[in-house]
Structure formats: C-alpha cells, structure tokens
Protein backbone atom coordinates (compact mmCIF):
# COMPACT_ATOMS: atom_id res chain seq x y z
CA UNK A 1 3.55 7.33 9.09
CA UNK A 2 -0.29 6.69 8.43
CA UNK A 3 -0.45 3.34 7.51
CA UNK A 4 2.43 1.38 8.23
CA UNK A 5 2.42 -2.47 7.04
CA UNK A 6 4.15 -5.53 6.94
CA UNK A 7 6.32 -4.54 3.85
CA UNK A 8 7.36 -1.35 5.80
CA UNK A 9 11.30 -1.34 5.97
CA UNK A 10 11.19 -1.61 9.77
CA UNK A 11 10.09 -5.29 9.52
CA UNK A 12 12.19 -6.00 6.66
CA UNK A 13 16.03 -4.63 8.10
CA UNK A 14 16.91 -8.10 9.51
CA UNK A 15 15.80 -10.28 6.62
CA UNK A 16 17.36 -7.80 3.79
CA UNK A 17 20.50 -7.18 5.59
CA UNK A 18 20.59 -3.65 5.63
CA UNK A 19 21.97 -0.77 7.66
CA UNK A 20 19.56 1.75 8.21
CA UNK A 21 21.78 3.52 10.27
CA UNK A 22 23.82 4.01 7.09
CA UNK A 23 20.82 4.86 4.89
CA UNK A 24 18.17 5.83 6.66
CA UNK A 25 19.21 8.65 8.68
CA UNK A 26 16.98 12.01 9.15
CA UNK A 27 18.85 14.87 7.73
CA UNK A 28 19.57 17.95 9.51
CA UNK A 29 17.28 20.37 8.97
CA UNK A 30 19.86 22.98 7.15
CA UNK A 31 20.91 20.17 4.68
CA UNK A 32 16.85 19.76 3.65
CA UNK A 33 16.57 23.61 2.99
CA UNK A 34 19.47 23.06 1.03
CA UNK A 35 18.80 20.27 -0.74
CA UNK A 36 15.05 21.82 -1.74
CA UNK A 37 16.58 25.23 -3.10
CA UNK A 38 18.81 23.10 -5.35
CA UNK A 39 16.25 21.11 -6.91
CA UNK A 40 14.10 24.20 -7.22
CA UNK A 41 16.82 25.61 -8.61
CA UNK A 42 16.56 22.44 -11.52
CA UNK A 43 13.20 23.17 -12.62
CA UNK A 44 11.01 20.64 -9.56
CA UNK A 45 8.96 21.80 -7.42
CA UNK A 46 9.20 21.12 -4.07
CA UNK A 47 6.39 20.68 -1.69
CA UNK A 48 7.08 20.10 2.00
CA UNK A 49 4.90 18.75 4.36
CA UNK A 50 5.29 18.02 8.24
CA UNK A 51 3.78 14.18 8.32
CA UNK A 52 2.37 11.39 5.74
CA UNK A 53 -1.23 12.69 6.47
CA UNK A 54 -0.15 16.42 4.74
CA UNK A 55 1.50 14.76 2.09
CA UNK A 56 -1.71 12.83 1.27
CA UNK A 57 -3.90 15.76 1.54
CA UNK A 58 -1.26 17.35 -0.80
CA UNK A 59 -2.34 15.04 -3.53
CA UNK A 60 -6.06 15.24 -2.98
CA UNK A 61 -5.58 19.06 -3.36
CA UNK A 62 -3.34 18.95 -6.40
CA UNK A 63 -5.00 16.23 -8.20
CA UNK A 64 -8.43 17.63 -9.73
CA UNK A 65 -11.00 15.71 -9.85
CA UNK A 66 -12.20 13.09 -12.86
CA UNK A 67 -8.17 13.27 -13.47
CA UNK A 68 -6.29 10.45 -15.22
CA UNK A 69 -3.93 8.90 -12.57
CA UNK A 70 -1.30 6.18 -12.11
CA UNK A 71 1.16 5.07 -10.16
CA UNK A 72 4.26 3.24 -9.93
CA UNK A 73 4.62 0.34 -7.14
CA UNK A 74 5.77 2.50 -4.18
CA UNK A 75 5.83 1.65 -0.21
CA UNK A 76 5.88 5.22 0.68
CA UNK A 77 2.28 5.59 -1.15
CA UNK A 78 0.69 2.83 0.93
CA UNK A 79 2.66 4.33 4.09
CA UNK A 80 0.59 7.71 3.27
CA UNK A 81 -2.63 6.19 2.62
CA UNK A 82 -2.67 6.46 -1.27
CA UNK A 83 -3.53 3.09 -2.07
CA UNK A 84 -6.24 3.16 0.69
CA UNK A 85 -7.65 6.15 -1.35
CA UNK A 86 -7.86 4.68 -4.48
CA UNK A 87 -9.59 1.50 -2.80
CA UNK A 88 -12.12 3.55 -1.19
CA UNK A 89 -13.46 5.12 -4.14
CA UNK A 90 -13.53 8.41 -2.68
CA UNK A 91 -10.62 10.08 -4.61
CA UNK A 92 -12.55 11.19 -7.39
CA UNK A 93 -9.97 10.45 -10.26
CA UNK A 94 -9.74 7.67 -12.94
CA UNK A 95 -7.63 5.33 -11.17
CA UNK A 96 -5.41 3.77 -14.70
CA UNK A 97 -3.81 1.02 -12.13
CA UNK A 98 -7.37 -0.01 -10.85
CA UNK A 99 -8.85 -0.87 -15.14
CA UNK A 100 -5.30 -2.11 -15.58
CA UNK A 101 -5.77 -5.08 -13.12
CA UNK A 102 -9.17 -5.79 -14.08
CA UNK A 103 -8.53 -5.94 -17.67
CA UNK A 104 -8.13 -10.54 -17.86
CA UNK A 105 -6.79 -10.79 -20.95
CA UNK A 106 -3.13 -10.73 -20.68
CA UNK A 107 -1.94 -9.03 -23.84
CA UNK A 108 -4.50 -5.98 -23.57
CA UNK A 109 -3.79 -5.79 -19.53
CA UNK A 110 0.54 -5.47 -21.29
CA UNK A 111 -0.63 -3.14 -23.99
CA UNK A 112 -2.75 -0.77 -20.85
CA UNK A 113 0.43 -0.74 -18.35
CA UNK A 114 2.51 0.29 -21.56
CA UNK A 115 0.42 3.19 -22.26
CA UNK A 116 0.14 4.16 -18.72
CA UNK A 117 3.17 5.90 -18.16
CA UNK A 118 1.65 8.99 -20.67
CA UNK A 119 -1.21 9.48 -17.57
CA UNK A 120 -2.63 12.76 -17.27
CA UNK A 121 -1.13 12.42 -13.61
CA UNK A 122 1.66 9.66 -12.36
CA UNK A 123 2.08 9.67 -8.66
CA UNK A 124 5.67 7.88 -7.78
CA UNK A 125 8.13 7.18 -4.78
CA UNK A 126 11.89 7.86 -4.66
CA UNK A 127 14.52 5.63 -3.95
CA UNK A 128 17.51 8.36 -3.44
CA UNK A 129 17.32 12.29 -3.39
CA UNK A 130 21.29 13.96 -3.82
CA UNK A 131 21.99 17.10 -1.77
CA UNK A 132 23.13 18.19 -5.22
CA UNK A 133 19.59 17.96 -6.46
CA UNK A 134 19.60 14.67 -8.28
CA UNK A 135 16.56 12.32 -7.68
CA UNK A 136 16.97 9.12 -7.99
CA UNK A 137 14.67 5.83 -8.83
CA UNK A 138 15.04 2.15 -10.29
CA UNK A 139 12.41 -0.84 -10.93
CA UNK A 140 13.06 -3.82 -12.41
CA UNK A 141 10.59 -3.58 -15.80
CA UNK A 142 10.84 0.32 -16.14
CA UNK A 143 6.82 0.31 -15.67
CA UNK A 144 7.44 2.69 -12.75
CA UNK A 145 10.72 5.04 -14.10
CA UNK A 146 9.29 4.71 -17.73
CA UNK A 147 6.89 7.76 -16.83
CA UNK A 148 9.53 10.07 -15.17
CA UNK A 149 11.79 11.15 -17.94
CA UNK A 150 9.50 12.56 -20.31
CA UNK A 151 5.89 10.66 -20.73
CA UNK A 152 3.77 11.25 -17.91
CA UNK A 153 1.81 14.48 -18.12
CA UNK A 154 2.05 15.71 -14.86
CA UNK A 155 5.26 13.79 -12.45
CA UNK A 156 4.40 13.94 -8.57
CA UNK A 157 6.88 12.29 -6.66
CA UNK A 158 6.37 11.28 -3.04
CA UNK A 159 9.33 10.95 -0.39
CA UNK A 160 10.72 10.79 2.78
CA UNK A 161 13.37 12.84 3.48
CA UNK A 162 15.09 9.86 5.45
CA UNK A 163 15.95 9.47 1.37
CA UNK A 164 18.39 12.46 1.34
CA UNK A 165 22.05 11.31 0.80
CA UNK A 166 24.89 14.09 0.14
CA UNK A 167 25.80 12.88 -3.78
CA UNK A 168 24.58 11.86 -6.45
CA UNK A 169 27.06 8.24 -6.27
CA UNK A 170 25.80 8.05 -2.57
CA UNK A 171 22.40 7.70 -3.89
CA UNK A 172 23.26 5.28 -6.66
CA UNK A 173 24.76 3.31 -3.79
CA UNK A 174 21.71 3.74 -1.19
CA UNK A 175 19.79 1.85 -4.44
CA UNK A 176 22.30 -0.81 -4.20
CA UNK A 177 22.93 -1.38 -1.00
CA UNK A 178 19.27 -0.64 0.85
CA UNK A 179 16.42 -0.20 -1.57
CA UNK A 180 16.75 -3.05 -3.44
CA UNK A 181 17.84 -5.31 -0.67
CA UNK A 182 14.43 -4.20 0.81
CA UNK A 183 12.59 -4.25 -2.47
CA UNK A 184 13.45 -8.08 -2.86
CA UNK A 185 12.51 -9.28 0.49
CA UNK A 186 9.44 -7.57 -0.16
CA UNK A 187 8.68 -8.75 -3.87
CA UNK A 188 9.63 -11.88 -2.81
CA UNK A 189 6.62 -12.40 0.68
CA UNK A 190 4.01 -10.15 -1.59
CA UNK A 191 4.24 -11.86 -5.09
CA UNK A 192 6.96 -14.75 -5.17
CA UNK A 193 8.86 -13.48 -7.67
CA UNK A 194 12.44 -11.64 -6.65
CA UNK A 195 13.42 -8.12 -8.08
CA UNK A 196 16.39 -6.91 -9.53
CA UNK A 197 17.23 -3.28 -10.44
CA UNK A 198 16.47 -3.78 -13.87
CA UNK A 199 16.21 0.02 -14.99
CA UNK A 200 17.23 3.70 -13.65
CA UNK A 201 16.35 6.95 -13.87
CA UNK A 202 18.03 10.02 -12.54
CA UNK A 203 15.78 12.82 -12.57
CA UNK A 204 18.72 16.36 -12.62
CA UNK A 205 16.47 18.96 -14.36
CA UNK A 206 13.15 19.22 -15.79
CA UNK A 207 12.41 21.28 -18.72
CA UNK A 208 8.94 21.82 -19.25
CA UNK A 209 7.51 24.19 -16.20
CA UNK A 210 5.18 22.99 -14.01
CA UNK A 211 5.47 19.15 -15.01
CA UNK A 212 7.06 17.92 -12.26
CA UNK A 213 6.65 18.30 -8.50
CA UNK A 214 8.06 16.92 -5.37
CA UNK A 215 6.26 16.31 -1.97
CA UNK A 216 8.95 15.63 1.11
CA UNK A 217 7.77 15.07 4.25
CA UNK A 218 9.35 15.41 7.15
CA UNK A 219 9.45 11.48 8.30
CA UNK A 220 11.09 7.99 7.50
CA UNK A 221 9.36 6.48 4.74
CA UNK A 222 9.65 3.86 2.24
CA UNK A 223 12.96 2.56 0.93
C-alpha cells in the first residue's frame, strides 16, 4: 500500500463493525488466474500488477498525456497515490474533478459533475469482483457508477484483489455487509454527511473492445 491514511479500512474495522476476516481475505493464487481468464473472457481487460506502486505506474503509462480524466470517490486511488498525482500537477492530464471543485457557483459545479461521467478517461475503484467475472460497485448519487455502464470513454478500474468473492450474490453481500459499513464511517469523519448505497452497477460484459480495463494488484486495498 503506498499511501495508507486515516480512512484506510484498517482504522475503520472497529467503528464500522465489520469482519474482515469474512471479506477481506487474499485469494489463493489459482482462484485469481481464474477469476482474470473469466473476465477476459467478458470483454475487460485485465491488468495485474504485484503492489499499489505498479498499479499507479500502470495509469501513468496508459493514460496519455493532455487526456481528459475523472474519477469516482475511491480509497483504493488515494491508497495508490492517484490523488497525490493529480495534486502534484505532474500527471500531465486535464484533471475534470480538479475544475469541478473550483467551479463556486453551485448549479454550473452540478451541471460539470453531470457531464463528467462521458470523460475521455474515468479512473474508478471496485467494491466486489465475482469469481464468475462479475464486477461489482455502488455510490450513493450514481456520480461514481454513472460512468461505468456505458458513458465514460475509456473505464479503468482499480482493485485489490482482497475484493475477490466466489459469486456474484457474495459480492452483492460484501457491498452490504463491509463496503458500505466502511464507506459510512468514513463519509461520516471526512464530510459529515452519512452514505447509503443509493445506486449499483454490475459490470458482466463489455461490448465495445478496448473500453474497459481492469488493474488488480496483488494487495489489500480499499473497501
């Protein structure tokens, strides 16, 4: 993990109430070559990396530069050192999330985040990835998931594989019962305001070549 924080789930198991020993497991290393040759086999494709420093270098080489990027509110991203990135000015891309927050008048800074989710690039976490190949992912206003299904040009998805569950209800229920536990201890300490899994997406087969990829990296990550 290269930047672990005070939202990462380790300090947050007590306070959500949360069994990481149910949910957070590291898979054996047959059931991840598994898993990736299934969603391969459903039109993603899958990147994997050994730590969060690969997975961030992954981007930086994927990415070109003066690209259009945004991204959805994601733990794993700061984990890797995405946000850090961005803040440093160094990445080289148009950073949509960066004019969105400095836009001050409320109905344009709505009307920017609503045409966000068509970026050239949107860079997202996971919350669930099914040996079976489904991936899985749920916010509460859809300004993260509304990208995935169809709007965002180019779909990178970041994850741990500590998110690998064997089906696809196992990873409706790690949503339930650990990500959003987590989610709301953390929405609640960073802005006040309590989440709620508003809106889902499950990602089972992408159509259009090319549009959607998937970097796992071989650690415990996010939620």
């Amino acid at each position: 993990m290269t930047r672990p924080t005070q939202y990462s789930a380790i300090n947050l198991f007590r306070e959500a109430h949360v069994s990481p020993e149910k949910w957070n497991q590291m898979p054996l290393e047959a059931d991840v070559a598994r898993t990736t040759a299934v969603i391969q086999r459903r039109g993603i494709r899958v990147i994997q990396v050994r730590n969060a420093h690969a997975a961030l270098e992954t981007l930086q080489n994927t990415i070109p530069p003066n690209a259009e990027v945004m991204h959805g509110s994601s733990t794993t991203l700061i984990e890797i050192g995405y946000e850090t990135l961005l803040k440093s000015g160094r990445s080289g891309w148009k950073d949509l999330h960066d004019i969105i927050t400095a836009e001050d008048d409320e109905t344009k800074r709505h009307e920017l985040r609503r045409r966000s989710v068509t970026a050239e690039y949107f860079i997202s976490g996971v919350n669930a990835i099914a040996q079976t190949g489904e991936i899985v992912a749920c916010d509460k206003s859809g300004s993260r998931v509304g990208a995935w299904a169809f709007a965002a040009k180019h779909l990178i998805l970041i994850s741990g594989v500590n998110k690998i569950v064997p089906t696809l209800e196992d990873a409706l229920h790690r949503v339930r019962e650990y990500a959003y536990p987590l989610e709301d201890v953390r929405a609640r300490k960073a802005t006040g305001v309590s989440s709620e899994v508003g809106k889902c997406v499950i990602l089972a087969h992408e159509a259009i070549e090319g549009r959607t990829s998937l970097v796992l990296i071989d650690e415990s990550l996010g939620y």
